[in-house]
Protein backbone atom coordinates (compact mmCIF):
# COMPACT_ATOMS: atom_id res chain seq x y z
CA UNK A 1 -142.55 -41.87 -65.70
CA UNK A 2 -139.16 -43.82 -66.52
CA UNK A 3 -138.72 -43.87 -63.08
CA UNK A 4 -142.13 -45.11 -61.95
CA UNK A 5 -141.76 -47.60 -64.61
CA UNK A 6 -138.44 -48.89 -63.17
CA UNK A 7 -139.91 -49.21 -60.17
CA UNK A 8 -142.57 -51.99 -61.22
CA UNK A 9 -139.65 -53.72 -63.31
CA UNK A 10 -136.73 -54.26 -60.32
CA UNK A 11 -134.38 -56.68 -61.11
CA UNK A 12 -134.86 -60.11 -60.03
CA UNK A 13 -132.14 -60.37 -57.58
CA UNK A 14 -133.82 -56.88 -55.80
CA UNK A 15 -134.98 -59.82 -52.86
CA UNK A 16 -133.12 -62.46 -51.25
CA UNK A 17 -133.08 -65.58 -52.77
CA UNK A 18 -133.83 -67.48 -49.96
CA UNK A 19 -134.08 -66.84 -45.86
CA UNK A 20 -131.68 -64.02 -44.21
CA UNK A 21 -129.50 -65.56 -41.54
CA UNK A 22 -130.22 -63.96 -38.20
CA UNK A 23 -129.27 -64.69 -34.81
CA UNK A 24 -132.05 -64.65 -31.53
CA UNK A 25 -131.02 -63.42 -28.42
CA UNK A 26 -132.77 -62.47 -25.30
CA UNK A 27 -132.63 -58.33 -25.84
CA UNK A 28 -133.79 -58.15 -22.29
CA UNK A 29 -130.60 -59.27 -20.52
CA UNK A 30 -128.67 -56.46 -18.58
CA UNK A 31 -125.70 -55.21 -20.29
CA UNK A 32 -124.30 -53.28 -17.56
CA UNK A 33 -121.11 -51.45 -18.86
CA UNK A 34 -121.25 -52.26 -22.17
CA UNK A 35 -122.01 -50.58 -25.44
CA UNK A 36 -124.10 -52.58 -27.62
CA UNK A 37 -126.02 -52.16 -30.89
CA UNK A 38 -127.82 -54.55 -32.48
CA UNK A 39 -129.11 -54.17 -35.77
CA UNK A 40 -132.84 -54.89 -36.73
CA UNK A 41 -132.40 -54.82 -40.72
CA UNK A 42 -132.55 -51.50 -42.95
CA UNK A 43 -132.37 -48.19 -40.61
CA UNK A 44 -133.87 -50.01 -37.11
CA UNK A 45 -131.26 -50.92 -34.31
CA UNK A 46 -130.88 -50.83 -30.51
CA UNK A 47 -128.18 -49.40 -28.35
CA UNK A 48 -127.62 -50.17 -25.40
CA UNK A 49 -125.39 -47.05 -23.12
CA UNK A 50 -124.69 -49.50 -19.67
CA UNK A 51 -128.19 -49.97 -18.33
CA UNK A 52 -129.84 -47.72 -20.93
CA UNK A 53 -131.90 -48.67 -23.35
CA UNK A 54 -132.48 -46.78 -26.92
CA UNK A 55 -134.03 -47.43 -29.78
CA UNK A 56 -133.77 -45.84 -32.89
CA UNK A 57 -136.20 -45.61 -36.71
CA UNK A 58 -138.09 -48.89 -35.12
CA UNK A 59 -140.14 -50.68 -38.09
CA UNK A 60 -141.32 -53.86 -37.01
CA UNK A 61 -145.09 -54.42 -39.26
CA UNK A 62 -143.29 -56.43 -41.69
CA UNK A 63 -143.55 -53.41 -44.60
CA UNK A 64 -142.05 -49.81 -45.29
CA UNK A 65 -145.42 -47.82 -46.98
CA UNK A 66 -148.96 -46.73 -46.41
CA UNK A 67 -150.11 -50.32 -47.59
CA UNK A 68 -149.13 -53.83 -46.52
CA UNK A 69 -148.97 -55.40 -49.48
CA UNK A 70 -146.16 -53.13 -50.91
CA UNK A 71 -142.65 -52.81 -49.67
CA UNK A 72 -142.85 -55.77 -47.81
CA UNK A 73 -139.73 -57.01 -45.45
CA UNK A 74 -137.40 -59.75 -46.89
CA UNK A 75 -137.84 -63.27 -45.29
CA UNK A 76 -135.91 -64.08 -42.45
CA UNK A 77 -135.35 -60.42 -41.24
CA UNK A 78 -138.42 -60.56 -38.96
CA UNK A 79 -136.99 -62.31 -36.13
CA UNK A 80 -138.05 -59.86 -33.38
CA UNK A 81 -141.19 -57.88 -32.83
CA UNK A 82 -142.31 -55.57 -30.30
CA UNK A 83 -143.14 -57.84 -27.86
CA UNK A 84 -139.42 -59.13 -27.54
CA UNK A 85 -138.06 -55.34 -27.36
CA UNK A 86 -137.26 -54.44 -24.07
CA UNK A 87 -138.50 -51.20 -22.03
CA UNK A 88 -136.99 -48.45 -24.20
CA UNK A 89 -135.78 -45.57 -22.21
CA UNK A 90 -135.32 -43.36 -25.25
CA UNK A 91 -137.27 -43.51 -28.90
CA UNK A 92 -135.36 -42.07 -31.51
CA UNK A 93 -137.24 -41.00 -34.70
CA UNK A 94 -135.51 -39.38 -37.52
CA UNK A 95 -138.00 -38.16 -39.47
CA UNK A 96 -141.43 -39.35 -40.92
CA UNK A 97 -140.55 -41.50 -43.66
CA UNK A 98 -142.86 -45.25 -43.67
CA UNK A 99 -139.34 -46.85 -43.70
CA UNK A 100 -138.32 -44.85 -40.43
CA UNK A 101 -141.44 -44.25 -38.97
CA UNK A 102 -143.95 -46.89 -38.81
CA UNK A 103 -147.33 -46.25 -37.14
CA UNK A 104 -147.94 -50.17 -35.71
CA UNK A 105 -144.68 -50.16 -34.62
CA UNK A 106 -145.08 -46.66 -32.43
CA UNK A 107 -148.58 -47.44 -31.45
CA UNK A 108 -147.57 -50.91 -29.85
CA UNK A 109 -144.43 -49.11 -28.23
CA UNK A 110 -146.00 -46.04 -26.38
CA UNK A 111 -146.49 -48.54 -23.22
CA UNK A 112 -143.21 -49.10 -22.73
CA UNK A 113 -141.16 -45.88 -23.67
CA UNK A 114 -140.22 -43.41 -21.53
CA UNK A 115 -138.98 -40.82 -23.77
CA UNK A 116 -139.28 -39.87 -27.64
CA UNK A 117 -136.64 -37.43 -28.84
CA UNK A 118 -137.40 -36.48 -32.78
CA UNK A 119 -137.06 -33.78 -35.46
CA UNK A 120 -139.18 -30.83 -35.07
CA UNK A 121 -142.39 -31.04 -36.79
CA UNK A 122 -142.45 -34.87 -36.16
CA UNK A 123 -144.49 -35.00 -32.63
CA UNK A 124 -147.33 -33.60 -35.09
CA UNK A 125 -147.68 -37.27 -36.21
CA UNK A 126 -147.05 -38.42 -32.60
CA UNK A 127 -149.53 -36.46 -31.59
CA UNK A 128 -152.27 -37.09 -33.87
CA UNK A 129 -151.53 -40.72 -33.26
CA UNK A 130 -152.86 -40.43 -29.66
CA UNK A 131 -149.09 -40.69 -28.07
CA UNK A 132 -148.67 -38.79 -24.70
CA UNK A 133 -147.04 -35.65 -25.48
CA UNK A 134 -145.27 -34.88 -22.12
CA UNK A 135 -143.19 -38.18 -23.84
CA UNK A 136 -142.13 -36.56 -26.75
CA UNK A 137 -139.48 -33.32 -27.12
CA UNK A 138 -138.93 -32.28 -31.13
CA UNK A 139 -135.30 -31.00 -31.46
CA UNK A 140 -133.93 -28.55 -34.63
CA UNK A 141 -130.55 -28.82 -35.77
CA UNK A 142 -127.59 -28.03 -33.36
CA UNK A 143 -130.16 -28.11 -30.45
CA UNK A 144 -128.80 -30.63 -27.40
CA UNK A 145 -130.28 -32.19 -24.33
CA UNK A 146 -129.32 -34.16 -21.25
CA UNK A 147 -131.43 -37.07 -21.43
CA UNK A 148 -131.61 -40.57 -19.80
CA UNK A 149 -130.81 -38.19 -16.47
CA UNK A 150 -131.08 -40.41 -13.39
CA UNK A 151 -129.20 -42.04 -10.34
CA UNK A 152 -130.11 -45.53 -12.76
CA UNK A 153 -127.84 -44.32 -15.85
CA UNK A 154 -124.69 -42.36 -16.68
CA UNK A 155 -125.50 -38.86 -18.17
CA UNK A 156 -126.43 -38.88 -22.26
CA UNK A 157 -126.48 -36.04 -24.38
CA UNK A 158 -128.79 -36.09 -27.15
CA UNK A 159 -127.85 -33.60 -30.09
CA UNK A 160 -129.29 -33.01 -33.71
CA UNK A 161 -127.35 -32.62 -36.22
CA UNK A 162 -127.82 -31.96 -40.24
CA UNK A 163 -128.99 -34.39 -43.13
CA UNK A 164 -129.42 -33.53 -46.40
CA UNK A 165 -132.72 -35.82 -47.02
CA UNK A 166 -136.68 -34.37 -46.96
CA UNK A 167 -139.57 -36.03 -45.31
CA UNK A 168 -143.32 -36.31 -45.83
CA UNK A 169 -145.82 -39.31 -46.18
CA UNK A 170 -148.39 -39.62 -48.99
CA UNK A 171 -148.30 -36.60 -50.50
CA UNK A 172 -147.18 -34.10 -48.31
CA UNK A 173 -143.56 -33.06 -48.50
CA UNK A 174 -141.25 -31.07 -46.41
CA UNK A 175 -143.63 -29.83 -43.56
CA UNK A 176 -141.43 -31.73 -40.96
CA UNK A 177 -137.44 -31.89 -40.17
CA UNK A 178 -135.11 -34.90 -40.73
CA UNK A 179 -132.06 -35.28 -38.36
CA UNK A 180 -129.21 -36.98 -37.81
CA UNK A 181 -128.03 -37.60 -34.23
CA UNK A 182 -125.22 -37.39 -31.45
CA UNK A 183 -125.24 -39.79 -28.76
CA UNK A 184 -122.39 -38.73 -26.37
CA UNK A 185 -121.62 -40.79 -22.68
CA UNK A 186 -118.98 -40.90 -20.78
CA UNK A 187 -118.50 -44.65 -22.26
CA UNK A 188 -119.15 -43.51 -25.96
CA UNK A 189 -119.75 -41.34 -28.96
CA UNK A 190 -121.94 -42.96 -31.59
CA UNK A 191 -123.34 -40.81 -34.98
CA UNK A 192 -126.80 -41.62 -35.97
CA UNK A 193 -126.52 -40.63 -39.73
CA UNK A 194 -130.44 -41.44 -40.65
CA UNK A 195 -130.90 -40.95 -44.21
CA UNK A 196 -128.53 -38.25 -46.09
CA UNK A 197 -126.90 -37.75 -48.95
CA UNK A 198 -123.31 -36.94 -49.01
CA UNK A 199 -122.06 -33.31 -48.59
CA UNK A 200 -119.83 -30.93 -46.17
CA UNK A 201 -122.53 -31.88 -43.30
CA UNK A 202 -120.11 -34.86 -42.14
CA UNK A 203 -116.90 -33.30 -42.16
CA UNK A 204 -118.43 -30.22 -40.23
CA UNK A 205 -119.85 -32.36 -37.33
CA UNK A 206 -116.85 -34.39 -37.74
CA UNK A 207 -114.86 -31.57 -36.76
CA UNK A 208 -117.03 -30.51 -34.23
CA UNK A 209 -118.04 -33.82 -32.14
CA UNK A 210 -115.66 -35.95 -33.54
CA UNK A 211 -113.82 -38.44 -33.23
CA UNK A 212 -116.90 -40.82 -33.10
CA UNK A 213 -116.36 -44.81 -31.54
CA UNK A 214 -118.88 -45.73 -34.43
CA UNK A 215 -120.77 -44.09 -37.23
CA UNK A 216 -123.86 -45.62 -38.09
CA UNK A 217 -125.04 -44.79 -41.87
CA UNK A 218 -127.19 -45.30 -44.71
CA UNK A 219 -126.07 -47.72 -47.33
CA UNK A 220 -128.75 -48.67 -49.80
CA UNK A 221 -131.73 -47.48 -51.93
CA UNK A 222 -129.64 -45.35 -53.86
CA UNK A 223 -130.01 -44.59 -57.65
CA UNK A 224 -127.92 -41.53 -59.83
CA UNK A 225 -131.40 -40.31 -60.31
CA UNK A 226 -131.72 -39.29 -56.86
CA UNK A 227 -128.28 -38.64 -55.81
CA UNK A 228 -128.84 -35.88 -53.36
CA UNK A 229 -130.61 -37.71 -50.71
CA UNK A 230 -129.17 -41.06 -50.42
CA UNK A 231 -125.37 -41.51 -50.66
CA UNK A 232 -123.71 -44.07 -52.71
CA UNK A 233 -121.59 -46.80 -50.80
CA UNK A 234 -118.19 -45.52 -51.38
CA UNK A 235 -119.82 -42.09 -50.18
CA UNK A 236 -121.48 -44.05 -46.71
CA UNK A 237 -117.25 -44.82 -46.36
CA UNK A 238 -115.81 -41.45 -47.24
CA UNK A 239 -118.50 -39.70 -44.69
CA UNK A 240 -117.38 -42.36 -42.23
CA UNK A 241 -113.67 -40.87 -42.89
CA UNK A 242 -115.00 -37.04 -42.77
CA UNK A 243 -116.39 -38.26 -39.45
CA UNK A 244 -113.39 -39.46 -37.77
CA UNK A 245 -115.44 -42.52 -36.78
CA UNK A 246 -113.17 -45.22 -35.73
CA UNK A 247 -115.80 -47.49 -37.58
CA UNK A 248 -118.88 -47.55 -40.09
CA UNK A 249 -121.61 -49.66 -39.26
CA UNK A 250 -123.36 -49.29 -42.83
CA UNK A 251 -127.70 -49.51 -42.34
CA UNK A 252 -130.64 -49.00 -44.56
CA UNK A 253 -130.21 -52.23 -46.26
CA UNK A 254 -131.23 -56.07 -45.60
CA UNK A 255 -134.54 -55.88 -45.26
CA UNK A 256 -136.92 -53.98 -47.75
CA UNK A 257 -136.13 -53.23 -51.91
CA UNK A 258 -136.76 -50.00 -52.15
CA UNK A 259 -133.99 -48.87 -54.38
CA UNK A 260 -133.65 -50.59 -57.87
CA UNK A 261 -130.07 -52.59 -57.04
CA UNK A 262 -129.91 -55.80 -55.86
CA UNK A 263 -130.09 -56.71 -52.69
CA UNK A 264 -126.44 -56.91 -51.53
CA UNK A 265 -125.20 -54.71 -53.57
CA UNK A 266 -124.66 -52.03 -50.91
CA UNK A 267 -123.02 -54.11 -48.78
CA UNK A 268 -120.30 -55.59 -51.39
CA UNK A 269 -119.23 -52.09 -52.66
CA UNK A 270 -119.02 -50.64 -48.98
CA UNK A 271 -116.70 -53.74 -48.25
CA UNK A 272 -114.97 -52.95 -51.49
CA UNK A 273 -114.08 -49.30 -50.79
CA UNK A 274 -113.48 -49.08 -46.76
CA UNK A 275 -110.66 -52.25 -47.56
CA UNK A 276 -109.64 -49.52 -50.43
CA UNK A 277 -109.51 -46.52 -47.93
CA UNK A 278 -108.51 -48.82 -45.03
CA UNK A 279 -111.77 -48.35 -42.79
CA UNK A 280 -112.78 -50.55 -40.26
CA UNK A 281 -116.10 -51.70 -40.90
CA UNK A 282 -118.36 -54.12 -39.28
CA UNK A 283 -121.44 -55.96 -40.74
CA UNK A 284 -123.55 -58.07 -38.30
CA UNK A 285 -126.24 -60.20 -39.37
CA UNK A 286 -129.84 -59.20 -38.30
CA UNK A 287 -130.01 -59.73 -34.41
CA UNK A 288 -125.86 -60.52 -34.02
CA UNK A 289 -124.36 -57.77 -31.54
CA UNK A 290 -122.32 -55.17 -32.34
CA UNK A 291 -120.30 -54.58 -29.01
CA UNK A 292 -118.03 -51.68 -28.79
CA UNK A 293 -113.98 -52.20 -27.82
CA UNK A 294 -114.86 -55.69 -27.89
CA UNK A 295 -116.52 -57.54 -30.87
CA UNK A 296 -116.92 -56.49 -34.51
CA UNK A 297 -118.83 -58.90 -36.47
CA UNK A 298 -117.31 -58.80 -39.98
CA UNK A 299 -118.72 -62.30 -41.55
CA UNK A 300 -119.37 -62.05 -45.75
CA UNK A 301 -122.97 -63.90 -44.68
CA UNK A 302 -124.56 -61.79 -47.68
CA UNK A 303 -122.57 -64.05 -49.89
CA UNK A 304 -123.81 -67.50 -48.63
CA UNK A 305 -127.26 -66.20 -49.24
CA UNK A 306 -126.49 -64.77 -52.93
CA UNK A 307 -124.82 -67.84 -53.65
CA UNK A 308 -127.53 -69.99 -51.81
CA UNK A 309 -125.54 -71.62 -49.97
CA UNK A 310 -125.94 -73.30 -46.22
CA UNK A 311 -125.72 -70.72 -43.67
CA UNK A 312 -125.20 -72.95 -40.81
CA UNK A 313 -121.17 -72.37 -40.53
CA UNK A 314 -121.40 -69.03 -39.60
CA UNK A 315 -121.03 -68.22 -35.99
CA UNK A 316 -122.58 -65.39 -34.34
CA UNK A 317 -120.00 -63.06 -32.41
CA UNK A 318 -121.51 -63.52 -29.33
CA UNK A 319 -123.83 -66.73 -28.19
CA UNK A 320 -126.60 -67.07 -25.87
């Protein structure tokens, strides 16, 4: 009840004050050799391998829960929709959370993906949602497979790994898996942490598939009364560490309140702690690329839009 109660009393400053920054570019373009990810808000990005195209925890209906007036997105971090995503090659689903898995968002993507690649128990929803099933493939933990095969790509392998999180929607708990994920290319090695909280999980697939080019992990909706599924930011940087990642992309933040800190909170005390433990980290505004060996964004914008001030001197990474 005190926790149901502090739900309907967040703190003022749990939104925004005004519009995110963002920056538009055409996702369609071919990247050829390059690595890029480009971050959507909270736990929904795009990475593209060379010609590849993969998209992971996609949530583009403008809210995170069974109803649309609740959990709605923060202004300004609904710059794309599914029109503008490209032909996805490979869906990514972690598990079946609203905030990861959003039923609009899969139903107006089945046309163009090629490939879903999820927890076990997860294609049940798939499934039931009238998506092809030939498309999907449900992997347990430690299970691996070739994917994005083809004379059009370079060879992918696709492994799950642990999370220490649960799953369920409405009222039904724990009937389904929830994974993090291994991309490894010849180019790259990239760690999809999904939602987790922190334990021996990262320093054991550290060891084992490490050292990682990035680690992309959760950083927000946190509380101490549910520490065991959602890490606290200097945790999100210390699992970075345990990863060997060679830098922390830090996700599930910037777009929907559904923790009871403010909005940017996550954000300044990740900052805080990797310049502490001397982590590279890099923190792109909704839409700016993220492009591997060649351009980090790192602007503070959170702190224009705390302090309300004009966004219009910051400068995207890359233009066009």
């Amino acid at each position: 009840m005190k926790i149901m109660w502090r739900f309907w009393r967040k703190p003022k400053n749990a939104t925004p004050p005004k519009p995110l920054p963002s920056v538009k570019l055409d996702l369609r373009s071919a990247y050829d050799d390059k690595t890029i990810i480009t971050w959507f808000g909270h736990s929904s990005y795009l990475i593209n391998i060379g010609r590849a195209t993969i998209l992971v925890d996609p949530v583009f209906s403008g809210y995170a829960s069974p109803f649309s007036f609740t959990a709605k997105s923060f202004k300004g971090s609904d710059i794309y929709s599914v029109d503008e995503i490209p032909a996805i090659d490979l869906l990514i689903l972690t598990h079946d959370h609203y905030d990861h898995l959003d039923y609009k968002t899969v139903q107006r993507l089945q046309n163009k993906t090629k490939a879903i690649y999820t927890s076990s128990g997860v294609g049940s929803h798939l499934r039931y949602w009238g998506i092809d099933p030939h498309i999907i493939t449900e992997l347990d933990w430690w299970e691996s497979r070739q994917v994005l095969k083809g004379n059009s790509f370079d060879p992918v392998e696709l492994i799950a790994a642990p999370a220490r999180h649960f799953s369920g929607r409405t009222f039904v708990r724990n009937k389904t898996l929830w994974s993090s994920f291994i991309l490894k290319s010849a180019r790259h090695r990239i760690y999809i942490g999904a939602d987790s909280g922190y334990d021996s999980h990262f320093k054991m697939i550290g060891e084992k598939y490490g050292p990682f080019d990035i680690a992309i992990l959760e950083c927000g909706q946190y509380n101490e009364w549910w520490p065991y599924i959602h890490m606290m930011p200097e945790e999100t940087v210390q699992a970075s560490i345990d990863l060997k990642a060679k830098v922390l992309l830090p996700v599930h933040w910037g777009k929907f309140a559904l923790g009871l800190h403010s909005w940017d909170e996550p954000v300044r005390r990740a900052v805080a702690k990797a310049k502490e433990l001397n982590v590279k980290l890099t923190t792109p505004m909704i839409g700016e690329p993220v492009i591997l060996d060649e351009s980090l964004p790192e602007q503070p914008w959170w702190l224009l839009v705390s302090q309300q001030l004009p966004v219009d001197s910051l400068q995207p990474a890359v233009k066009g």
